[in-house]
Each structure stands twice: as structure tokens, then as C-alpha cells.
PDB file of N, CA and C in Angstrom:
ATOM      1  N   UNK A   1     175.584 137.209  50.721  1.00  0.00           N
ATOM      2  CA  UNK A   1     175.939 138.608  50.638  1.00  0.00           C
ATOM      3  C   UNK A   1     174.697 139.476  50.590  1.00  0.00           C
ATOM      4  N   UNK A   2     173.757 138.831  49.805  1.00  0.00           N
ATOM      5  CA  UNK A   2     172.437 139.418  49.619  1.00  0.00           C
ATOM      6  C   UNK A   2     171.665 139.806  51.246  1.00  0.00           C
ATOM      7  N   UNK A   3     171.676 138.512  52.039  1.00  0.00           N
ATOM      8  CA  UNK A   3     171.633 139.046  53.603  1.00  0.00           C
ATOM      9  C   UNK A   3     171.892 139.976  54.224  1.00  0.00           C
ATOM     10  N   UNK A   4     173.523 139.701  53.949  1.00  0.00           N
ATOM     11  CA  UNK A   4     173.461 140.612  55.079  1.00  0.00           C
ATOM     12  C   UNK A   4     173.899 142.328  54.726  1.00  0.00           C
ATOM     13  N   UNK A   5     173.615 142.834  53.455  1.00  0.00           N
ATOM     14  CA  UNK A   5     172.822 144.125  53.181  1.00  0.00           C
ATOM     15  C   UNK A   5     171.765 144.334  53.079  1.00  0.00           C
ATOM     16  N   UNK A   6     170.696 143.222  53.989  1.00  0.00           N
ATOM     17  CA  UNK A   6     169.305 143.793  53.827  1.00  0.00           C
ATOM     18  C   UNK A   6     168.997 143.872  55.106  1.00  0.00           C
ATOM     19  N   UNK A   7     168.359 144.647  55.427  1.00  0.00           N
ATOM     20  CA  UNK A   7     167.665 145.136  56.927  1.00  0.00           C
ATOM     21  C   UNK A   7     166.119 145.189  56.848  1.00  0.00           C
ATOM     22  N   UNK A   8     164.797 145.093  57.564  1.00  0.00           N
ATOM     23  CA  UNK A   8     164.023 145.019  57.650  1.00  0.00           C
ATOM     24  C   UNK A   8     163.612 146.695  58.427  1.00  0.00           C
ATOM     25  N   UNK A   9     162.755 147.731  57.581  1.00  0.00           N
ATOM     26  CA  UNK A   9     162.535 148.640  57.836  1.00  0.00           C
ATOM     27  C   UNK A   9     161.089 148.643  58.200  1.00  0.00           C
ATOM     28  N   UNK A  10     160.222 149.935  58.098  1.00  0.00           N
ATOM     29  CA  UNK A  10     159.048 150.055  58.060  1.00  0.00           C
ATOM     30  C   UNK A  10     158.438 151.345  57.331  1.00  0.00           C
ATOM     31  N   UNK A  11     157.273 151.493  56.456  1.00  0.00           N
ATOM     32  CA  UNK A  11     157.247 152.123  55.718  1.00  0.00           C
ATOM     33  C   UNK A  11     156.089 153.218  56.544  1.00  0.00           C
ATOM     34  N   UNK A  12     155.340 154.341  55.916  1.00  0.00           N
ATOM     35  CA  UNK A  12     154.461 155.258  56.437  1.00  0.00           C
ATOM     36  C   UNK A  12     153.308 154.740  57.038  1.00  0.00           C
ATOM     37  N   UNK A  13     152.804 153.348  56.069  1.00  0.00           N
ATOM     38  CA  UNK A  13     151.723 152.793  57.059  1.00  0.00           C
ATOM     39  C   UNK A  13     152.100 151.296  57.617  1.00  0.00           C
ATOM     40  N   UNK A  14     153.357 151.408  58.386  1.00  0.00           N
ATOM     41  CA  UNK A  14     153.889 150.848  59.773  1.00  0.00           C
ATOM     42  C   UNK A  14     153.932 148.973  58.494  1.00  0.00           C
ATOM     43  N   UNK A  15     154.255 148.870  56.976  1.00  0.00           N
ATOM     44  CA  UNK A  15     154.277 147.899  56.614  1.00  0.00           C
ATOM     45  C   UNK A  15     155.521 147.529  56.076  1.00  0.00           C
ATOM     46  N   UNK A  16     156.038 146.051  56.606  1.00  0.00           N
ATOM     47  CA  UNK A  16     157.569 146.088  55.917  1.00  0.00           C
ATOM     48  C   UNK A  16     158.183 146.052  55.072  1.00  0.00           C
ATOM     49  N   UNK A  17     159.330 146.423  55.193  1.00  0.00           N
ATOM     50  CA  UNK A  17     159.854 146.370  53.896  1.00  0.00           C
ATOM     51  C   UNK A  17     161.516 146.289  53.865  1.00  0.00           C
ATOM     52  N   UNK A  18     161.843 145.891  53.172  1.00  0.00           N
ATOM     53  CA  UNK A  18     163.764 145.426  52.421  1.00  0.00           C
ATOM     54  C   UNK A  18     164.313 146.693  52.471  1.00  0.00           C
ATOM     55  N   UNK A  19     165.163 147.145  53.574  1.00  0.00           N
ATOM     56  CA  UNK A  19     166.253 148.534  52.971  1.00  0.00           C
ATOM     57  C   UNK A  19     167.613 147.994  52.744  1.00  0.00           C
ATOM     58  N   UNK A  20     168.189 148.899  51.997  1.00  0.00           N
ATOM     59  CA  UNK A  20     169.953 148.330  52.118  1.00  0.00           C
ATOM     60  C   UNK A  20     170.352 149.068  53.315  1.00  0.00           C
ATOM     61  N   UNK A  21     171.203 148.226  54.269  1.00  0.00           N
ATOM     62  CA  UNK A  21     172.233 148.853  55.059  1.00  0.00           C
ATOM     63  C   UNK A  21     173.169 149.188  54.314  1.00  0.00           C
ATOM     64  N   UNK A  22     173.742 148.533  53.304  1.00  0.00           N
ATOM     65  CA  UNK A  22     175.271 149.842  52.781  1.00  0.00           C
ATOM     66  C   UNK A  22     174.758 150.141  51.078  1.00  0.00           C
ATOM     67  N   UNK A  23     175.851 151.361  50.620  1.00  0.00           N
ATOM     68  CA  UNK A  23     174.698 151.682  49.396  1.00  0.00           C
ATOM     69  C   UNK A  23     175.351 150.697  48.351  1.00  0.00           C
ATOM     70  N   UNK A  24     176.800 149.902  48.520  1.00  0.00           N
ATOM     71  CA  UNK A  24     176.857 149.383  47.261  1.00  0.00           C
ATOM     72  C   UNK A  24     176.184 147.690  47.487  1.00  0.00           C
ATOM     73  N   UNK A  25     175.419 147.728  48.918  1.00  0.00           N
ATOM     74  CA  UNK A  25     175.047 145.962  48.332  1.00  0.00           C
ATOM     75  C   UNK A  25     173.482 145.838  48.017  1.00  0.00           C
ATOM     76  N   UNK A  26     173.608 144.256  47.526  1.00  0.00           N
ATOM     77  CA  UNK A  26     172.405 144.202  46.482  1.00  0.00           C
ATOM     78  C   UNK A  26     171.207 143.240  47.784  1.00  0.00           C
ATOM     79  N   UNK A  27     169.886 143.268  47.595  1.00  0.00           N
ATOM     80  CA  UNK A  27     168.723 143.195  48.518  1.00  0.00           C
ATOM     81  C   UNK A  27     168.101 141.707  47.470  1.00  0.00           C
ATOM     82  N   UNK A  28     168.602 142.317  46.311  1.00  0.00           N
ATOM     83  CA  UNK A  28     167.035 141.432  45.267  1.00  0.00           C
ATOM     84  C   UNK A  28     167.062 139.368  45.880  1.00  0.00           C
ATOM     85  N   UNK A  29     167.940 139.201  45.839  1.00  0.00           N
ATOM     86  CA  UNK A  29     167.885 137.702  46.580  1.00  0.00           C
ATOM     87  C   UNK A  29     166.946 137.783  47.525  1.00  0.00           C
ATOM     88  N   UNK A  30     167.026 138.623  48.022  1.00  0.00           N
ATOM     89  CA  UNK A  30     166.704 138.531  49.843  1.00  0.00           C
ATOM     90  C   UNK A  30     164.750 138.839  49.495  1.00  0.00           C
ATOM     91  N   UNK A  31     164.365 139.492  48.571  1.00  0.00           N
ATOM     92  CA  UNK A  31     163.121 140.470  48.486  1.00  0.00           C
ATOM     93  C   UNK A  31     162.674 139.116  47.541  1.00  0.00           C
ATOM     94  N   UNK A  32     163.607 137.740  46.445  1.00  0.00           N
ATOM     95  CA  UNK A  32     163.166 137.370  45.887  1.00  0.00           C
ATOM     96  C   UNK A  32     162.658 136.277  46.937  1.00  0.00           C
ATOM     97  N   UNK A  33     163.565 135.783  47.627  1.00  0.00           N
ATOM     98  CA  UNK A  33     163.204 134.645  48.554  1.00  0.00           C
ATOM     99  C   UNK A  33     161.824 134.654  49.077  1.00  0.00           C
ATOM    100  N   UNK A  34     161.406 136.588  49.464  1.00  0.00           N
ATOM    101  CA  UNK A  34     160.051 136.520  50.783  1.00  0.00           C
ATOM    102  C   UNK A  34     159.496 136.681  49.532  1.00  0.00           C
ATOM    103  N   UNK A  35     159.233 137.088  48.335  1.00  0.00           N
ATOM    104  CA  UNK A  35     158.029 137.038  47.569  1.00  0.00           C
ATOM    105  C   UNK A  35     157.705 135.418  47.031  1.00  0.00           C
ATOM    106  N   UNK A  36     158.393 134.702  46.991  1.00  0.00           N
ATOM    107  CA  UNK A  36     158.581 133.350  46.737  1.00  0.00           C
ATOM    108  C   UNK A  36     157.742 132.388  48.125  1.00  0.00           C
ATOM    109  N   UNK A  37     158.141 132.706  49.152  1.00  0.00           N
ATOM    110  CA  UNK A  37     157.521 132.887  50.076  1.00  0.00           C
ATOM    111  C   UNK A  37     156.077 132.642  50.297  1.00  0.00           C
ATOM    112  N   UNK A  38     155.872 134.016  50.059  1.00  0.00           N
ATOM    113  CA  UNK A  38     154.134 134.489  50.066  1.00  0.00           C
ATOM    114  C   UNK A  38     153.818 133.839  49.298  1.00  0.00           C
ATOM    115  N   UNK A  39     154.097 133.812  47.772  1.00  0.00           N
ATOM    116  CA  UNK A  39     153.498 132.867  46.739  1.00  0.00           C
ATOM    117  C   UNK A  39     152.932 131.815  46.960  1.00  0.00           C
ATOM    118  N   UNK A  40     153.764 131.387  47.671  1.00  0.00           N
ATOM    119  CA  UNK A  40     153.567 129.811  48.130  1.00  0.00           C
ATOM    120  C   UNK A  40     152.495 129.601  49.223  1.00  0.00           C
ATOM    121  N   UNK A  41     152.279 130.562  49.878  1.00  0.00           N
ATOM    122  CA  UNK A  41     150.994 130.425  50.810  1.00  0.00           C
ATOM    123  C   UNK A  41     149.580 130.687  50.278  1.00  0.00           C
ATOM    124  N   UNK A  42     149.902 131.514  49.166  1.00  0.00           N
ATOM    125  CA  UNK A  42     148.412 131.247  48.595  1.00  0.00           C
ATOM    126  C   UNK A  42     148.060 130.180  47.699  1.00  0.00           C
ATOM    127  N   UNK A  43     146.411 130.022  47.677  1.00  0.00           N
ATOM    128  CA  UNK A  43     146.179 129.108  47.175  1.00  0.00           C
ATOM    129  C   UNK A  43     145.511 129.399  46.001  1.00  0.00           C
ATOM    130  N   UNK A  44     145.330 128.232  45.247  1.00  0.00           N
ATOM    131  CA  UNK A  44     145.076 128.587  43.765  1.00  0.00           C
ATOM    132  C   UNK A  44     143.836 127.771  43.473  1.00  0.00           C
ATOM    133  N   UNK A  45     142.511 128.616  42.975  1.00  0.00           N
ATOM    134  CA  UNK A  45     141.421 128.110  42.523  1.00  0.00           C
ATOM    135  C   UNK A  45     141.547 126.544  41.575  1.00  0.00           C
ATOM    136  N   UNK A  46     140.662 125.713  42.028  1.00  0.00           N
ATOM    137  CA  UNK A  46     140.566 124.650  40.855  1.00  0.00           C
ATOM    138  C   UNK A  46     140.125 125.212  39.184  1.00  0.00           C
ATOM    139  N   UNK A  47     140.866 125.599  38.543  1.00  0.00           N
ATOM    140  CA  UNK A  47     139.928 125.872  36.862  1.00  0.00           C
ATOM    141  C   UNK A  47     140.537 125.257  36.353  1.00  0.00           C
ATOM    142  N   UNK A  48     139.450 124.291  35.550  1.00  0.00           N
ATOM    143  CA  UNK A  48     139.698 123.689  34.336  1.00  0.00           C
ATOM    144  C   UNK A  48     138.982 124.238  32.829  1.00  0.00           C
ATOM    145  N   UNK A  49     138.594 125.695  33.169  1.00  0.00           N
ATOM    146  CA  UNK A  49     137.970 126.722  32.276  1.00  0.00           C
ATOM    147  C   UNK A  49     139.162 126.859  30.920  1.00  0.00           C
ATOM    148  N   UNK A  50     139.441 125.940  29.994  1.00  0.00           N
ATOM    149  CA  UNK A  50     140.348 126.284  28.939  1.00  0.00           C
ATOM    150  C   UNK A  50     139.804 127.381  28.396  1.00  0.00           C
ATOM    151  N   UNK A  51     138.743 128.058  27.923  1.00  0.00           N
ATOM    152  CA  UNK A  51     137.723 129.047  27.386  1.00  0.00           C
ATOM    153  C   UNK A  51     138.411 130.251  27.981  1.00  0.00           C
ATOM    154  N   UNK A  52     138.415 130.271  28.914  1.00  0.00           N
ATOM    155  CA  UNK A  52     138.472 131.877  29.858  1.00  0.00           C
ATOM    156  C   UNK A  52     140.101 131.776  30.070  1.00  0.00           C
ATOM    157  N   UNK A  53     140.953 130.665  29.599  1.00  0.00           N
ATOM    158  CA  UNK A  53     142.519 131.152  29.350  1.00  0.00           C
ATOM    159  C   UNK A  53     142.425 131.712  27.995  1.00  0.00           C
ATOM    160  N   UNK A  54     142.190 131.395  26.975  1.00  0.00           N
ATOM    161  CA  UNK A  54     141.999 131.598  26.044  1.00  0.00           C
ATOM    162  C   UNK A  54     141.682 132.974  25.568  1.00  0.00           C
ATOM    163  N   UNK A  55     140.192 133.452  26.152  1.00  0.00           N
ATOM    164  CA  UNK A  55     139.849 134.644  26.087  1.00  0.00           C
ATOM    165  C   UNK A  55     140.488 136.286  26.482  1.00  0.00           C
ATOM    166  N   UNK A  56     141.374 135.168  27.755  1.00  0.00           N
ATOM    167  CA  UNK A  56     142.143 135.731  28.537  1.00  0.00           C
ATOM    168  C   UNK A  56     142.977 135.748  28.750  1.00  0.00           C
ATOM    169  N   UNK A  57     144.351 135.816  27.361  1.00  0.00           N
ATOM    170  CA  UNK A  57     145.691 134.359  28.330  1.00  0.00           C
ATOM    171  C   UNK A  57     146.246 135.656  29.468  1.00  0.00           C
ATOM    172  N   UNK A  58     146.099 136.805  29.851  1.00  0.00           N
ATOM    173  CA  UNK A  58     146.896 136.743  30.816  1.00  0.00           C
ATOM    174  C   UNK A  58     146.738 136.362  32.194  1.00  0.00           C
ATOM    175  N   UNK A  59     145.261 136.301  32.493  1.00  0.00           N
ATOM    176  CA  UNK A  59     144.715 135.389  33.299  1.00  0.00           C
ATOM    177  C   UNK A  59     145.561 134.479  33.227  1.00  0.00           C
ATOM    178  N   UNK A  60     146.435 134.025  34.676  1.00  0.00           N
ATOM    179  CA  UNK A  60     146.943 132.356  34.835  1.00  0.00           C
ATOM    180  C   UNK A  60     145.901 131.714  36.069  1.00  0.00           C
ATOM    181  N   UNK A  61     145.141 131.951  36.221  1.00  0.00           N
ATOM    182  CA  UNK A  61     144.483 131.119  37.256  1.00  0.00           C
ATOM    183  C   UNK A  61     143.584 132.124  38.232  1.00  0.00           C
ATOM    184  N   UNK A  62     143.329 131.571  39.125  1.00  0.00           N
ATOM    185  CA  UNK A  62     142.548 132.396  40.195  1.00  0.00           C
ATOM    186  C   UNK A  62     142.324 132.569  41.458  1.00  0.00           C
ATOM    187  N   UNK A  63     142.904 133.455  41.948  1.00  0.00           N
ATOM    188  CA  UNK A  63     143.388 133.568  43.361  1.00  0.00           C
ATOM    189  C   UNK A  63     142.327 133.603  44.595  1.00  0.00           C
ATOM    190  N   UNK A  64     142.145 132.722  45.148  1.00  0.00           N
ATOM    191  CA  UNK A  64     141.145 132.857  46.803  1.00  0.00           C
ATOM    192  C   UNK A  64     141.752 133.829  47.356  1.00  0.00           C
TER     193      UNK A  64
END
């Protein structure tokens, strides 16, 4: 259901983005899937720095 009220728009600087085609359906499945997505293509620094979680917990790691 989440599908197929989401449409693929474009925003002011020509980048995409999730619109609803009707106003009562819901997108968030659809916006959770592609951020889940992307996540997954980046990669995640080797740290075994326990010190700098510590110092830092909201630091979770470190992004290339």
C-alpha cells in the first residue's frame, strides 16, 4: 500500500524525492526501504578506538 502512494518527484535542485500521489496514503515504508538502501552502500571505517566511543558515545563509527 505504501507503494503504490508513493511517486518519485524532483525537488528545486533537480534531487529526488518521495511525494504522495493521494493525500490519505502513507510513503514512510517506501522512504524507509531507500534509506536502508543507501545505508547499506556505505562503508564503515575499521575502529577499534574504544577511547573515542567513550569520549564520544554518539559517535557510532566512521564514515569513508
Amino acid at each position: 500500500m505504501d507503494a503504490a502512494s508513493a511517486v518519485l518527484d524532483a525537488d528545486q535542485k533537480d534531487s529526488r524525492i518521495f511525494a504522495k500521489r493521494k493525500i490519505p496514503g502513507r510513503i514512510d515504508g517506501v522512504v524507509a526501504v531507500a534509506m536502508s538502501i543507501d545505508a547499506s552502500e556505505l562503508q564503515l571505517a575499521e575502529v577499534s578506538d574504544h577511547d573515542g566511543f567513550f569520549n564520544n558515545p554518539i559517535m557510532l563509527g566512521a564514515w569513508l
